[in-house]
Protein backbone atom coordinates (compact mmCIF):
# COMPACT_ATOMS: atom_id res chain seq x y z
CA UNK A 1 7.22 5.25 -7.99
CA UNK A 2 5.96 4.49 -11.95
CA UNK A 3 3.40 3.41 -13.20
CA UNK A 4 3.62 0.04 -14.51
CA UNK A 5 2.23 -3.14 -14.56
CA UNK A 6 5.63 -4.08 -12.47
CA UNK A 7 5.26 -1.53 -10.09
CA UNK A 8 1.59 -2.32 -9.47
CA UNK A 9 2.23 -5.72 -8.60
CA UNK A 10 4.82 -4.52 -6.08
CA UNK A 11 1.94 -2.17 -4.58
CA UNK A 12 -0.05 -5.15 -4.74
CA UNK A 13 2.24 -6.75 -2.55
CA UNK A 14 2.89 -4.56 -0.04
CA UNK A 15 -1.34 -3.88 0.37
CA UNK A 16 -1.28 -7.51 1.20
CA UNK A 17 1.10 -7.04 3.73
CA UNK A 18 -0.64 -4.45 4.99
CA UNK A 19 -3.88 -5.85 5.79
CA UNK A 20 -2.20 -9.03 6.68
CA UNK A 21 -0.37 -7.34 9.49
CA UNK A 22 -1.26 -9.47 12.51
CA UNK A 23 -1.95 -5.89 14.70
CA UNK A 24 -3.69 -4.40 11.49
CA UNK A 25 -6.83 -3.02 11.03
CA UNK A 26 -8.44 -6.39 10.35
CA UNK A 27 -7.62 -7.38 13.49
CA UNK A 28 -9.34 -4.48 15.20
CA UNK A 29 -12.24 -6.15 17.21
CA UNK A 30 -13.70 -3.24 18.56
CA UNK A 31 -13.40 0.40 18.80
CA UNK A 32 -15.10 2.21 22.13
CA UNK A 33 -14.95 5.83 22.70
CA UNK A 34 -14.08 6.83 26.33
CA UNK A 35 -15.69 9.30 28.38
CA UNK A 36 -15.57 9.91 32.27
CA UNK A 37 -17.69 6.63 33.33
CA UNK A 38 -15.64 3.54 33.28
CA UNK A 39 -16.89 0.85 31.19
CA UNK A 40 -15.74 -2.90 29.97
CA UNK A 41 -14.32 -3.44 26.87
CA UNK A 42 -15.20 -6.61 25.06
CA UNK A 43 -11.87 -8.53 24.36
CA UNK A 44 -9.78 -6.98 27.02
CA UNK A 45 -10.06 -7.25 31.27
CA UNK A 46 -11.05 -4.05 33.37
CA UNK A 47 -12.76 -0.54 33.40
CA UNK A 48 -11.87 1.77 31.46
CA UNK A 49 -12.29 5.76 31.46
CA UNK A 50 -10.70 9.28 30.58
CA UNK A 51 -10.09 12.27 31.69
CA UNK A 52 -8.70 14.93 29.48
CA UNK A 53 -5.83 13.19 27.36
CA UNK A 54 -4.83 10.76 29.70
CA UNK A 55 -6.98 7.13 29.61
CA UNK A 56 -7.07 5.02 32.98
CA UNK A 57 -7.81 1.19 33.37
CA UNK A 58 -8.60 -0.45 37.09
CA UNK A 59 -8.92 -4.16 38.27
CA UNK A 60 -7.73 -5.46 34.88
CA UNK A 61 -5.42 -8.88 34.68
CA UNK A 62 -2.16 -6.39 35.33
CA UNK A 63 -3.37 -3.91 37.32
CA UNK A 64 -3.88 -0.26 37.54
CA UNK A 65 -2.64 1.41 34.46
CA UNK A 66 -2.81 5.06 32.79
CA UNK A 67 -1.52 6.42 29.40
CA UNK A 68 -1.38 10.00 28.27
CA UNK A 69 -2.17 10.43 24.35
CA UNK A 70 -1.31 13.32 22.68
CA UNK A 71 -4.07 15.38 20.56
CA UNK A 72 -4.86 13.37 17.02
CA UNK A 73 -1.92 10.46 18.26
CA UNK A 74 -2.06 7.43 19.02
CA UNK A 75 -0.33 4.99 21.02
CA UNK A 76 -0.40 0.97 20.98
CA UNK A 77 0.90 -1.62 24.11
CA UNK A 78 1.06 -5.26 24.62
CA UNK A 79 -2.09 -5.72 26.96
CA UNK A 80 -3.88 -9.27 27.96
CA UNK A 81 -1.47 -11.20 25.11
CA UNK A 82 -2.61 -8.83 22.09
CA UNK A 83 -1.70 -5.88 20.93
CA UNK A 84 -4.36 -2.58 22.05
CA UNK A 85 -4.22 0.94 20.48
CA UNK A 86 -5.25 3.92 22.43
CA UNK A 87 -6.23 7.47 19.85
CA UNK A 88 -6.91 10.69 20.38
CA UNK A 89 -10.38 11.34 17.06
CA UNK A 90 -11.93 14.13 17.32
CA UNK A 91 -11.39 15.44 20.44
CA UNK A 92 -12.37 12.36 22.28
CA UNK A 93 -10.47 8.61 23.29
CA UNK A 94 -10.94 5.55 21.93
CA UNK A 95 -9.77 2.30 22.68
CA UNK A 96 -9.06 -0.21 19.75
CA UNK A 97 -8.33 -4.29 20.56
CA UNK A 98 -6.51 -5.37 17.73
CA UNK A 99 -6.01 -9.80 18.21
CA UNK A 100 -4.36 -11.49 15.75
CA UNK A 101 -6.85 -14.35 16.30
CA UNK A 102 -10.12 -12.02 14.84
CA UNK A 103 -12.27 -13.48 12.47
CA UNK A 104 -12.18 -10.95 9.82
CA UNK A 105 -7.85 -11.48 9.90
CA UNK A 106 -8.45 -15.37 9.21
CA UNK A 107 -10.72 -14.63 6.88
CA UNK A 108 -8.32 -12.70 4.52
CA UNK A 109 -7.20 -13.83 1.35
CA UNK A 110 -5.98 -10.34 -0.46
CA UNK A 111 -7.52 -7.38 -1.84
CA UNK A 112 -9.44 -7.75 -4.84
CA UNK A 113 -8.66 -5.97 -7.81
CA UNK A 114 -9.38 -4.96 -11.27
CA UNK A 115 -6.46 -6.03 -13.02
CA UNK A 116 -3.97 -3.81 -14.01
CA UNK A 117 -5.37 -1.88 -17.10
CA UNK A 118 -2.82 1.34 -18.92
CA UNK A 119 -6.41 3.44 -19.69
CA UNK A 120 -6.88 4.35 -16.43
CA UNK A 121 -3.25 5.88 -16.49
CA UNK A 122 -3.50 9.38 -17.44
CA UNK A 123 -1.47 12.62 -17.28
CA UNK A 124 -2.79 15.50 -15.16
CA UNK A 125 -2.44 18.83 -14.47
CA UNK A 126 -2.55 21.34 -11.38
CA UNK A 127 -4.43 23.87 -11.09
CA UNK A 128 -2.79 25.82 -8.40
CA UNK A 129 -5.29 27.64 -5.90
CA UNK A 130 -4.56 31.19 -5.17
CA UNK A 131 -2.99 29.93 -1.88
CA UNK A 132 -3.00 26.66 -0.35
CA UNK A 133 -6.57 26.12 1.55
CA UNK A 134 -7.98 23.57 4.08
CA UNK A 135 -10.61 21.74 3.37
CA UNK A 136 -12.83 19.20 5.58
CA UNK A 137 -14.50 16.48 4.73
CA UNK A 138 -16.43 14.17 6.55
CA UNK A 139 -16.15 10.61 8.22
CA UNK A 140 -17.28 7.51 8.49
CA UNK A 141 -18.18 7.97 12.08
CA UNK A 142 -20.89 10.78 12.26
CA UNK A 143 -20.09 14.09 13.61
CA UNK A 144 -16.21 13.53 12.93
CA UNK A 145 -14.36 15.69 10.25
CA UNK A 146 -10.39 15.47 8.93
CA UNK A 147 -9.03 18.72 7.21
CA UNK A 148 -6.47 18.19 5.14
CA UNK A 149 -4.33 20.77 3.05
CA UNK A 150 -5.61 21.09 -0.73
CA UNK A 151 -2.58 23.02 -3.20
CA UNK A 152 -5.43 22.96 -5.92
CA UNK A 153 -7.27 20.70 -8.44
CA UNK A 154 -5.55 17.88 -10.23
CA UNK A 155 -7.65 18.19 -14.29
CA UNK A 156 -6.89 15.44 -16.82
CA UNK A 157 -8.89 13.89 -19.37
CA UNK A 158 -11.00 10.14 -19.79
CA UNK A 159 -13.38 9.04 -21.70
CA UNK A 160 -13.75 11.89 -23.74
CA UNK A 161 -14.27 14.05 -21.02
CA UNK A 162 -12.09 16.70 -18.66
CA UNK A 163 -12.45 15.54 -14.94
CA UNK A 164 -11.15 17.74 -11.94
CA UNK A 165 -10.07 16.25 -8.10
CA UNK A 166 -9.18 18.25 -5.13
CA UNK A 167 -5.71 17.17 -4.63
CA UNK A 168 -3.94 17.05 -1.18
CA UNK A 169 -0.33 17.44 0.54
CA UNK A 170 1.74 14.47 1.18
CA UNK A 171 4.06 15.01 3.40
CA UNK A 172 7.29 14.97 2.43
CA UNK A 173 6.54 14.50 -0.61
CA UNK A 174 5.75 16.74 -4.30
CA UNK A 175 3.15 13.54 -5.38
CA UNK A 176 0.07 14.50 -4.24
CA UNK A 177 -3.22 12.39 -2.79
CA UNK A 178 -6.82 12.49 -3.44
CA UNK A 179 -9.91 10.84 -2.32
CA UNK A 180 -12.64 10.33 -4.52
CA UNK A 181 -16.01 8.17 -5.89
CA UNK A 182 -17.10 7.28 -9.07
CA UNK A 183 -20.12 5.30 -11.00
CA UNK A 184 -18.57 1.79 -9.37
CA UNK A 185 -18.73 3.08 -5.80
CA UNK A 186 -21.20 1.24 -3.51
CA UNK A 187 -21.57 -1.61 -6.03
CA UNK A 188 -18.46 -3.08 -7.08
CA UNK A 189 -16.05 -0.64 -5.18
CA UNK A 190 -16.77 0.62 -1.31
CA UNK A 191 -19.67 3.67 -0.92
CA UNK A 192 -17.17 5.91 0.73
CA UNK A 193 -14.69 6.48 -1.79
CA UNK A 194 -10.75 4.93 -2.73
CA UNK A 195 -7.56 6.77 -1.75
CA UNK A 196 -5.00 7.23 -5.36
CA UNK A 197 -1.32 8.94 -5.75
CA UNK A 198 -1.10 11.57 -8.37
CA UNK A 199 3.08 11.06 -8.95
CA UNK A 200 4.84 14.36 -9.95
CA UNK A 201 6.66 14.34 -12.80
CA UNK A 202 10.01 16.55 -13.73
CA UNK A 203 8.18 18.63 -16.20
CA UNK A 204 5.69 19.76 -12.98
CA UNK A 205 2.71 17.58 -14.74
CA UNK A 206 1.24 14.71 -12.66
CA UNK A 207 0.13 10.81 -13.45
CA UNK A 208 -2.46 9.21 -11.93
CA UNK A 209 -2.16 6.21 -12.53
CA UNK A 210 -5.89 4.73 -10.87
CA UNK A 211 -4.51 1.00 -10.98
CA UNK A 212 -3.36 2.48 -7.82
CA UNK A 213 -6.96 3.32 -6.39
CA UNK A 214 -6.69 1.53 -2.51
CA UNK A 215 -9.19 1.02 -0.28
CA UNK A 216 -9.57 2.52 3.14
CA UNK A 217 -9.63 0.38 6.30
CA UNK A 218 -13.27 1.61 6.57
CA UNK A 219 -13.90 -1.02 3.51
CA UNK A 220 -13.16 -3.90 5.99
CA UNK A 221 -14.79 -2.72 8.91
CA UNK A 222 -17.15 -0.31 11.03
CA UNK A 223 -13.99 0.12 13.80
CA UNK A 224 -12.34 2.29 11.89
CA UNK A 225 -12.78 6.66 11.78
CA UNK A 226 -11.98 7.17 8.06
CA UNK A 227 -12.72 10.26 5.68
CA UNK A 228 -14.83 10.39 3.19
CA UNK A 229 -13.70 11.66 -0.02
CA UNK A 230 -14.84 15.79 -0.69
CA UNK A 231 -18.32 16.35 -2.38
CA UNK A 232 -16.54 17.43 -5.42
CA UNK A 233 -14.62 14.61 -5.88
CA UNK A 234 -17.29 12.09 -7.35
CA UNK A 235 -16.30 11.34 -10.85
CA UNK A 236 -19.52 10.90 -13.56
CA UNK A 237 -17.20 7.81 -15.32
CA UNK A 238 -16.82 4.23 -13.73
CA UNK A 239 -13.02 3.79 -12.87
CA UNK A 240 -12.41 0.07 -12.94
CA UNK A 241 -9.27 0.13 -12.06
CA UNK A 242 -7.37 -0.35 -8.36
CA UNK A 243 -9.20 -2.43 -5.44
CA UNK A 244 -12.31 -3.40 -5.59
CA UNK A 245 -14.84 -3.88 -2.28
CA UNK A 246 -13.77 -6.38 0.14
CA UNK A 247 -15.71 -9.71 0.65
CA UNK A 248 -16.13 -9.84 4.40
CA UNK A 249 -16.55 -6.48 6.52
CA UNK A 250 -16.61 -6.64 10.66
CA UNK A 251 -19.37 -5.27 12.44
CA UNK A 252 -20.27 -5.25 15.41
CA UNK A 253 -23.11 -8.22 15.12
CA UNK A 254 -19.84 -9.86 13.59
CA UNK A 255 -18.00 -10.68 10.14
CA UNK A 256 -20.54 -10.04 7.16
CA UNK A 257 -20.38 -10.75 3.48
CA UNK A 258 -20.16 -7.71 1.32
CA UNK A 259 -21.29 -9.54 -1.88
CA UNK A 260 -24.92 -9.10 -3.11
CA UNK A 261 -26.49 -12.16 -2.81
């Protein structure tokens, strides 16, 4: 991938078509976490419980159904006409309803950007740690972590200043990802932080490019588990650059406008 304004309108493209995706997250309608007592799920027939890594639902339209999930998977299944994803967060099940027919889906009409903008391009380098480390950060849901693996700390300069990110693996890949925050987050951008590449070039060096700077689902709605970018990571600069905050977020009261009024 490179970092032009051609290239960013094809990334532009394709996060359209991913948060248009009819069984997206913005057509999640809820997100329940399963324990031994059987409950009802709002949007889809029967009771539904767990037990270990296996989820069970009884008297629903179809009948009696299990599914094992393995640890941190997930699984999804045609179920009452829409599409339903079972995962395995933090040790514990959850059941996500994703209809095509949801409010917040209907409601989309593509992410909002800054537009494209060469400044916020910028070379970087790594700064290797002394061995690859994990590191844990938190979650939008309270209580939940995600480690990832960090190879060390991307440093490049703006605004007349030298900036450092914890970078992370990508599998299958030598670009790298990190999560951070800057002066725009929780005003223009979403509180929790934006997700960016950092491309590696031949010479080892690294671009990060920020025009790239995507949202998490967790910007559209609360039925998602999404990290949070590391403590570190908070940049003392506005980056006005990438996607900006959503208008409409789903909650559980319902679809909410993100915009100050």
């Amino acid at each position: 991938m490179t970092n032009s304004p051609a290239a960013w309108l094809n990334w532009l493209e394709a996060r359209n078509k991913t948060f248009a995706n009819p069984t997206g997250f913005l057509a999640i309608t809820n997100l329940v976490w399963l324990n031994h007592d059987p409950q009802s799920i709002q949007g889809i027939s029967g009771s539904w419980w767990s037990e270990g890594h296996t989820v069970f639902v009884t008297n629903s339209a179809t009948g009696n159904h299990s599914w094992t999930v393995e640890p941190r998977g997930e699984i999804s299944f045609d179920y009452d006409d829409i599409k339903v994803e079972l995962a395995s967060r933090n040790g514990q099940l959850i059941v996500r309803p994703r209809d095509p027919n949801s409010q917040l889906l209907k409601s989309f009409d593509g992410v909002i950007t800054f537009d494209y903008n060469p400044y916020y391009s910028v070379a970087a380098r790594l700064e290797l740690n002394d061995a690859p480390k994990e590191v844990v950060v938190g979650s939008v849901i309270e209580g939940m972590t995600h480690a990832y693996i960090s190879p060390g700390a991307l440093v490049f300069e703006l605004g007349g200043a030298e900036h450092r990110l914890t970078a992370f693996d990508k599998a299958n890949s030598e670009d790298l990802t990190v999560y951070f925050k800057d002066t725009t987050s929780g005003t223009v951008t979403y509180g929790t932080g934006r997700s960016v590449s950092a491309f590696h070039q031949a010479d080892g060096s690294y671009i990060l490019d920020f025009n790239f700077s995507g949202n998490f689902p967790c910007s559209y709605t609360d039925f998602a588990t999404c990290p949070v970018s590391p403590v570190e990571n908070k940049l003392n600069i506005a980056i006005e650059a990438g996607e900006k905050k959503p208008l409409y977020r789903n909650t559980v009261e319902g679809l909410k406008s993100q915009v100050a009024q």
